[in-house]
C-alpha atoms as a PDB file:
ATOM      1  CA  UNK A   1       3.488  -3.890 -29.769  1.00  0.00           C
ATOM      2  CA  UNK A   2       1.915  -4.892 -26.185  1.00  0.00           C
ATOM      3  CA  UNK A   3       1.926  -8.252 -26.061  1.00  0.00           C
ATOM      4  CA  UNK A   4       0.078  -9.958 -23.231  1.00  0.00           C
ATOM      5  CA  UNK A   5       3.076 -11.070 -20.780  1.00  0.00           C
ATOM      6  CA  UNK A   6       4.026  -7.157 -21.446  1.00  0.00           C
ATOM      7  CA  UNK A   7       0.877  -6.079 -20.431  1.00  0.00           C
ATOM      8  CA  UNK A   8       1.051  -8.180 -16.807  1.00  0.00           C
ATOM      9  CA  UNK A   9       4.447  -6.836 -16.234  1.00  0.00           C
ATOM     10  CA  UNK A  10       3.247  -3.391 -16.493  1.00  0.00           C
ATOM     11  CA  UNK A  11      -0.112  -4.502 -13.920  1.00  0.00           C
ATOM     12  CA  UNK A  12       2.592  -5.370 -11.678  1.00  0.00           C
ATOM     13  CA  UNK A  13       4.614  -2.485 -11.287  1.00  0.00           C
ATOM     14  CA  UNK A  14       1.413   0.017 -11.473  1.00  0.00           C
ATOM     15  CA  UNK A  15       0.291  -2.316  -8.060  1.00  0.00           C
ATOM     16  CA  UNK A  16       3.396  -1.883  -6.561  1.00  0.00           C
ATOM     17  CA  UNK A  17       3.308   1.942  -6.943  1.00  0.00           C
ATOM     18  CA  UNK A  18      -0.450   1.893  -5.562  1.00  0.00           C
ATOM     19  CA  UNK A  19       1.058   0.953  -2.432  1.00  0.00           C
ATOM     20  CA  UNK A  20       0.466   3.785  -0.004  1.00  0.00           C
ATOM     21  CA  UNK A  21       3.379   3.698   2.443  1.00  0.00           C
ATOM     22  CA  UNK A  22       6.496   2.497   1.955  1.00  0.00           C
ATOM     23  CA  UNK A  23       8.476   0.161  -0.325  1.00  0.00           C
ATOM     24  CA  UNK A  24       6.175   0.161  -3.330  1.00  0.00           C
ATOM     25  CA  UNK A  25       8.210   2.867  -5.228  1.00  0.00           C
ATOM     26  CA  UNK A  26      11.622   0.926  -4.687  1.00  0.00           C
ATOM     27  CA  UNK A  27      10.082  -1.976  -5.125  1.00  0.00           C
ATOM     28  CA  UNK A  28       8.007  -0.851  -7.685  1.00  0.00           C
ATOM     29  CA  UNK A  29      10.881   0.380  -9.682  1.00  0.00           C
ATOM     30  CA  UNK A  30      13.231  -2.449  -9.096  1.00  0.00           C
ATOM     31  CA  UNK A  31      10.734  -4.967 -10.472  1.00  0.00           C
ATOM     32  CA  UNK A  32      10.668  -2.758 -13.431  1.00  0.00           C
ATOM     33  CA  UNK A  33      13.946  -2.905 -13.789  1.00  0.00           C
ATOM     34  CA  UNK A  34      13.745  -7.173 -13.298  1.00  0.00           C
ATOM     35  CA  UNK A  35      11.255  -6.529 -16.488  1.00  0.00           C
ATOM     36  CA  UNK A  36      14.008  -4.484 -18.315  1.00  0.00           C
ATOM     37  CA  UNK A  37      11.259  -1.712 -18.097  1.00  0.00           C
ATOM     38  CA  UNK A  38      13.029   1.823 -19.149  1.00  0.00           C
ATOM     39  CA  UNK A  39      13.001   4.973 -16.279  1.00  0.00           C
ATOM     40  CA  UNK A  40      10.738   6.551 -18.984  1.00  0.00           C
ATOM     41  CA  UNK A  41       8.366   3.906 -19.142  1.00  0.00           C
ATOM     42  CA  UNK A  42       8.231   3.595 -15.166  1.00  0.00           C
ATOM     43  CA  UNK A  43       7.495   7.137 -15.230  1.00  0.00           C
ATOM     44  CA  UNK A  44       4.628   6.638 -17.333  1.00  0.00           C
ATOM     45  CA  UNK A  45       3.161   3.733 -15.240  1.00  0.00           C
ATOM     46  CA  UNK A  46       3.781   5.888 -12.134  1.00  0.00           C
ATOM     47  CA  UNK A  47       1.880   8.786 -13.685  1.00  0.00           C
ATOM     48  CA  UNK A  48      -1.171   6.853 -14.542  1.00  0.00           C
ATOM     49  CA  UNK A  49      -1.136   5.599 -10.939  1.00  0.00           C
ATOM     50  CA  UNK A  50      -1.741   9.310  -9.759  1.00  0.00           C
ATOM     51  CA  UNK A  51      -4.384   9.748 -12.282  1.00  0.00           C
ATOM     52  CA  UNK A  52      -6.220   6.683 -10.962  1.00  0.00           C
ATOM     53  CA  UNK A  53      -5.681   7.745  -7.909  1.00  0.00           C
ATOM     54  CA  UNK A  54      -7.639  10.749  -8.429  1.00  0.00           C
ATOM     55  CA  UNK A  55     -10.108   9.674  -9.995  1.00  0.00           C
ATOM     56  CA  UNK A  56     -10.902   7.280  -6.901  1.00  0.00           C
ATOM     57  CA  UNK A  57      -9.752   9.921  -4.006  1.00  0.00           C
ATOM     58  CA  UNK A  58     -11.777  12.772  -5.742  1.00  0.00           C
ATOM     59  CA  UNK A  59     -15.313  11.586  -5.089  1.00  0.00           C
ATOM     60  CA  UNK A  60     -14.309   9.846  -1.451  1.00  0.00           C
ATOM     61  CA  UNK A  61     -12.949  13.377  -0.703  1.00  0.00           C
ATOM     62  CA  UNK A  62     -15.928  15.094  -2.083  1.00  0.00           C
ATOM     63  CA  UNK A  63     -18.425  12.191  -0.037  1.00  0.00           C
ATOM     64  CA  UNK A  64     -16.933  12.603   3.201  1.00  0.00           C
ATOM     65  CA  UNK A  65     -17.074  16.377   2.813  1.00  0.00           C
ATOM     66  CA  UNK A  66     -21.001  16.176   1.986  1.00  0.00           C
ATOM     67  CA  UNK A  67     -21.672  13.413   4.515  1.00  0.00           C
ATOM     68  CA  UNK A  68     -19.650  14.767   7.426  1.00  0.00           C
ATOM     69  CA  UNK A  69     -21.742  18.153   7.735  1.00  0.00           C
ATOM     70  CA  UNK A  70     -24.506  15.103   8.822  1.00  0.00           C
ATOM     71  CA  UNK A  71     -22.288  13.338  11.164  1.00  0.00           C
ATOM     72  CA  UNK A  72     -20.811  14.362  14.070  1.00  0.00           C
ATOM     73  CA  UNK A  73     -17.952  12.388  14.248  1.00  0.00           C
ATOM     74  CA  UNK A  74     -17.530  12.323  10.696  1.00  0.00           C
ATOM     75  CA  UNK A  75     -17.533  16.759  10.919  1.00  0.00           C
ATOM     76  CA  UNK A  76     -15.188  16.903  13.884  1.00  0.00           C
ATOM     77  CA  UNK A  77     -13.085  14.218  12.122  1.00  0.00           C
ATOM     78  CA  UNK A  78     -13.143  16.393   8.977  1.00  0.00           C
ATOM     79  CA  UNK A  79     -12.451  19.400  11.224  1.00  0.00           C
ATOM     80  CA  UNK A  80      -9.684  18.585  12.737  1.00  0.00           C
ATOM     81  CA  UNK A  81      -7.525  17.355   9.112  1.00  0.00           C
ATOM     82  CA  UNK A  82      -8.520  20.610   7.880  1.00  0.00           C
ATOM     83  CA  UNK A  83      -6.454  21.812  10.996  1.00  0.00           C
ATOM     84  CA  UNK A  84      -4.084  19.885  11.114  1.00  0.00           C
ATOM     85  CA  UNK A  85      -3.212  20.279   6.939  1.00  0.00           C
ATOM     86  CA  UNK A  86      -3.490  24.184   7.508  1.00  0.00           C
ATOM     87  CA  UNK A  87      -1.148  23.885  10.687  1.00  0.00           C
ATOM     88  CA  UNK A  88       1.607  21.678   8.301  1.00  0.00           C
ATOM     89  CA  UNK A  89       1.049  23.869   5.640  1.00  0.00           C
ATOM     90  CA  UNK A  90       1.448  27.153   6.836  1.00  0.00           C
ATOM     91  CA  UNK A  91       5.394  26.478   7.117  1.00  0.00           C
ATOM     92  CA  UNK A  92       4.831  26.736   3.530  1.00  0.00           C
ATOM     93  CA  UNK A  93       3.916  30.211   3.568  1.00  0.00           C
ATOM     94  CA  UNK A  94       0.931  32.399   4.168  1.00  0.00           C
ATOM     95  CA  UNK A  95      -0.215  31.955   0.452  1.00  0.00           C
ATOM     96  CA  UNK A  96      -0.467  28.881  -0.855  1.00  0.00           C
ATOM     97  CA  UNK A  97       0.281  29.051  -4.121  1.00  0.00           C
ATOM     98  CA  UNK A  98       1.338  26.566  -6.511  1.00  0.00           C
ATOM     99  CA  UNK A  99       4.875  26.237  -5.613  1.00  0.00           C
ATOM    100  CA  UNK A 100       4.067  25.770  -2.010  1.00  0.00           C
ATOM    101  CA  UNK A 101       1.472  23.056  -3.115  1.00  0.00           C
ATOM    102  CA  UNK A 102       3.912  21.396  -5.187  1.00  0.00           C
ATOM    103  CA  UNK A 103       6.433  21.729  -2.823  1.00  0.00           C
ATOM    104  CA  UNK A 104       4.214  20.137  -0.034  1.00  0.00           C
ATOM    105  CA  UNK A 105       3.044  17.305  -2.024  1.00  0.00           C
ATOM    106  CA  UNK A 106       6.626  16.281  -2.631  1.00  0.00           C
ATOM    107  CA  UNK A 107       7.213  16.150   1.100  1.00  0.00           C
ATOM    108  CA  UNK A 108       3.659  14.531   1.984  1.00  0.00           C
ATOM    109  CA  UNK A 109       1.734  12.274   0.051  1.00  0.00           C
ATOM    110  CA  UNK A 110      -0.731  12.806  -3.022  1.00  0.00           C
ATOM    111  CA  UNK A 111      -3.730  12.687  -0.746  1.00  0.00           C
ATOM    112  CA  UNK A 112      -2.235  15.175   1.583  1.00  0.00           C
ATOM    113  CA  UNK A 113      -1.025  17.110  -1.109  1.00  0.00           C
ATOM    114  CA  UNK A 114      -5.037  17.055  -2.789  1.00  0.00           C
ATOM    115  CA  UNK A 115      -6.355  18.267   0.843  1.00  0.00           C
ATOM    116  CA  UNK A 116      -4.062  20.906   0.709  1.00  0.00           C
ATOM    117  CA  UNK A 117      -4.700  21.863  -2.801  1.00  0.00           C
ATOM    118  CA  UNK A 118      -8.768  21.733  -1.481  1.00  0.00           C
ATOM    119  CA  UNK A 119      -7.627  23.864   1.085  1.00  0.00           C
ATOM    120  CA  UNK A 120      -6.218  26.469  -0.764  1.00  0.00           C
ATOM    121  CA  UNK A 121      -9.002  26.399  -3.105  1.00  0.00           C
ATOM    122  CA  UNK A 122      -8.153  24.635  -5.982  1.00  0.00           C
ATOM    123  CA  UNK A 123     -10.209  22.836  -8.257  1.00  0.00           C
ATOM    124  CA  UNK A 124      -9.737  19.057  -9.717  1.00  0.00           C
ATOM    125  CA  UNK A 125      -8.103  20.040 -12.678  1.00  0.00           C
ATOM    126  CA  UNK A 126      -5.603  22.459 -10.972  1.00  0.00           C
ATOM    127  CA  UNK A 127      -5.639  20.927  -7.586  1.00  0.00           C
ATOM    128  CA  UNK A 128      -4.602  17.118  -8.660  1.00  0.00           C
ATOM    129  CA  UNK A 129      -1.922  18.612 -11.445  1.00  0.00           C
ATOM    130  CA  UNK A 130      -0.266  20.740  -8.569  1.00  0.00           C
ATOM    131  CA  UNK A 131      -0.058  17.522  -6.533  1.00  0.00           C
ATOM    132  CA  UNK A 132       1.400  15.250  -9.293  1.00  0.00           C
ATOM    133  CA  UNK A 133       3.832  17.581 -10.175  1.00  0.00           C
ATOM    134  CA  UNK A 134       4.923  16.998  -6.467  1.00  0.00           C
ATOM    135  CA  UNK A 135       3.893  13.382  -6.396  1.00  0.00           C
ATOM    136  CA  UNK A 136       6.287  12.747  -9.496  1.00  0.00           C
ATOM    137  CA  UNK A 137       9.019  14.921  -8.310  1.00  0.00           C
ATOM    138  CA  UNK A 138       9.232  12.640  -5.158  1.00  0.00           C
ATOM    139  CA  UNK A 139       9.002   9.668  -7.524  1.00  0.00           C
ATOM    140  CA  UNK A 140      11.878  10.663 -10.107  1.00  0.00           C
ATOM    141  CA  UNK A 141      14.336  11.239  -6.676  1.00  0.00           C
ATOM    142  CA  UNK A 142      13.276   8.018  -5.456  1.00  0.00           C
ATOM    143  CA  UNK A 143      13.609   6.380  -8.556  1.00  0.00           C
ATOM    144  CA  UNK A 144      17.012   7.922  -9.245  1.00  0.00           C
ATOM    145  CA  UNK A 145      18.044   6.810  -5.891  1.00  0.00           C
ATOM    146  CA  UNK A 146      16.845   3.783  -6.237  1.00  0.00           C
ATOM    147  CA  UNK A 147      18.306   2.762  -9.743  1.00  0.00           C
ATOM    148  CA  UNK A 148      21.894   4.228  -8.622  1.00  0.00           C
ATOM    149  CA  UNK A 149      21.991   2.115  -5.408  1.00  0.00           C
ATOM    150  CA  UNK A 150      21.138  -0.434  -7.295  1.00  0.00           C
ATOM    151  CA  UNK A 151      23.982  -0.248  -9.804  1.00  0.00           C
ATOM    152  CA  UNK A 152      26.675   0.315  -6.826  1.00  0.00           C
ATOM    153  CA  UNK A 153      24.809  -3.154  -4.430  1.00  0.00           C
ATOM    154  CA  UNK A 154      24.406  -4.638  -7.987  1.00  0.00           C
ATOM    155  CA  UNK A 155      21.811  -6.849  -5.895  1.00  0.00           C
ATOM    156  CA  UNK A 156      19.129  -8.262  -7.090  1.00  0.00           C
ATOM    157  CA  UNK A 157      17.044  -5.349  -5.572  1.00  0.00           C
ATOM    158  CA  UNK A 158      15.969  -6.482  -2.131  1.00  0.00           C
ATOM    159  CA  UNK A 159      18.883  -4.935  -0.299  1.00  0.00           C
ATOM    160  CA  UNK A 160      18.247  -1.577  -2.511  1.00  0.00           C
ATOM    161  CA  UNK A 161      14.799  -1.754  -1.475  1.00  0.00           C
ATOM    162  CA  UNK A 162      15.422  -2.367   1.600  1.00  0.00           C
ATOM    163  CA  UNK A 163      18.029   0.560   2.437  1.00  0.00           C
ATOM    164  CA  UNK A 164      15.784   2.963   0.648  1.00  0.00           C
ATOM    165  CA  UNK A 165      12.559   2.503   2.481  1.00  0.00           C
ATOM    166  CA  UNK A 166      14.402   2.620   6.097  1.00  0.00           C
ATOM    167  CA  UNK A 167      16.278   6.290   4.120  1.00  0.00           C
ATOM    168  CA  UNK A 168      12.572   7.052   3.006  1.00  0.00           C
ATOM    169  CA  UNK A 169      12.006   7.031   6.311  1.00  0.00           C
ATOM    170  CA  UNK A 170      14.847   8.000   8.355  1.00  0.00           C
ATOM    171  CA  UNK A 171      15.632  11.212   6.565  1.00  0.00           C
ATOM    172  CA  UNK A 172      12.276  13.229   7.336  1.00  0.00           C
ATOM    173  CA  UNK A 173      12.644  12.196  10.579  1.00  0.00           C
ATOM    174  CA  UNK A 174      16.122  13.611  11.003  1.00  0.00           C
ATOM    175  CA  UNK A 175      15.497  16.706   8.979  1.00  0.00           C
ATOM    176  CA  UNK A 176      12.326  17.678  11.443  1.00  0.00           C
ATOM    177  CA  UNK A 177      14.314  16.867  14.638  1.00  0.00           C
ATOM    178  CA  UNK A 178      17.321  18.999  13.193  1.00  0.00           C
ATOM    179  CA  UNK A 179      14.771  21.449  12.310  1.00  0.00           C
ATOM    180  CA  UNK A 180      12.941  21.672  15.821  1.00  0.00           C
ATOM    181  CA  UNK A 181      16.456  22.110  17.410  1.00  0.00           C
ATOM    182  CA  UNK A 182      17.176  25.198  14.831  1.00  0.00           C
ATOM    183  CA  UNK A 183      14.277  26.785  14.099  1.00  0.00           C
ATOM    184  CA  UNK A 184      15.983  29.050  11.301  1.00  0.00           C
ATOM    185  CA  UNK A 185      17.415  26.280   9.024  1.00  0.00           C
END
C-alpha cells in the first residue's frame, strides 16, 4: 500500500532524476537508497521521469520547429542543432537506425537523443522509446556504479555522489581526447 510519507519519498527521488546535468542520478539513487527504495523500484521512478519528460519536450520541440520557420533567429538557431546533431551523429553511422539511436542517447542526453531520433525520422512513439532505451541504459550503469561505490565508501552517499559526477564527467572527456589522438579506436 502507498502510504503518504511513501508517496513524498518517491516525489523526491523522481525530482532528483529531473535534474538535467549532473548529480541527480547519483544523488537521485542514493536518496533512494536513504528511503530503502529497491534498484527495481528506482528504475521505475526513473522511467516515468523519461515519460514526463516527453510528454513536456515533445510539444516544445514541435513549437520551436513551427515557430522558428517565422523567426530568424529562432530558424538559424534551429539550423544550426540540426547540424550540429547530424555532425555528432554521423560517427554513428550513415543510417541511423535504432541501434545507433539507442546507442547515441546513452552517450548524450534524452533530448539529444529525441533530436536525433527527429532527425532520422522517427515518430513519438518510436522516436522517445529508442531514446529511453538509451536513457535507461545510461541510468542502470550509473545506478550500478553508484550502488557498488557505495557499498565499498559505505558513506552516507555524498562522497559516492560526489566521485561519480566528477567520473560522469571525466570519462567522456578522456575517451574523446584518446579518441582524437587515435582516430581508429
Amino acid at each position: 500500500m502507498l502510504t503518504h510519507e511513501l508517496l513524498s519519498q518517491y516525489w523526491k527521488v523522481l525530482c532528483l532524476f529531473f535534474l538535467p546535468i549532473g548529480g541527480g542520478v547519483p544523488g537521485g539513487v542514493m536518496l533512494a537508497k536513504n528511503y530503502h527504495i529497491g534498484w527495481p523500484m528506482m528504475m521505475v521512478i526513473y522511467f516515468i521521469s523519461d515519460l514526463i519528460l516527453a510528454v513536456i519536450f515533445e510539444p516544445i520541440m514541435h513549437w520551436l520547429f513551427r515557430v522558428g520557420k517565422n523567426i530568424p533567429a529562432i530558424a538559424q538557431t534551429g539550423k544550426m542543432m540540426k547540424e550540429l546533431t547530424l555532425k555528432t551523429i554521423e560517427s554513428y553511422g550513415q543510417h541511423l537506425g535504432p541501434l545507433a539511436l539507442i546507442i547515441f542517447t546513452f552517450s548524450a542526453d534524452p533530448m539529444s537523443g529525441r533530436a536525433a531520433t527527429s532527425v532520422a525520422g522517427y515518430g513519438f512513439i518510436t522516436g522517445w522509446t529508442l531514446t529511453i532505451i538509451g536513457d535507461m541504459l545510461y541510468f542502470s550503469l550509473i545506478m550500478v556504479s553508484t550502488l557498488w561505490l557505495n557499498n565499498i565508501l559505505g558513506d552516507n552517499g555524498g562522497w559516492t555522489t560526489g566521485i561519480v559526477l566528477v567520473l560522469m564527467l571525466v570519462i567522456p572527456m578522456i575517451i574523446k581526447k584518446f579518441r582524437s589522438k587515435n582516430p581508429q579506436a
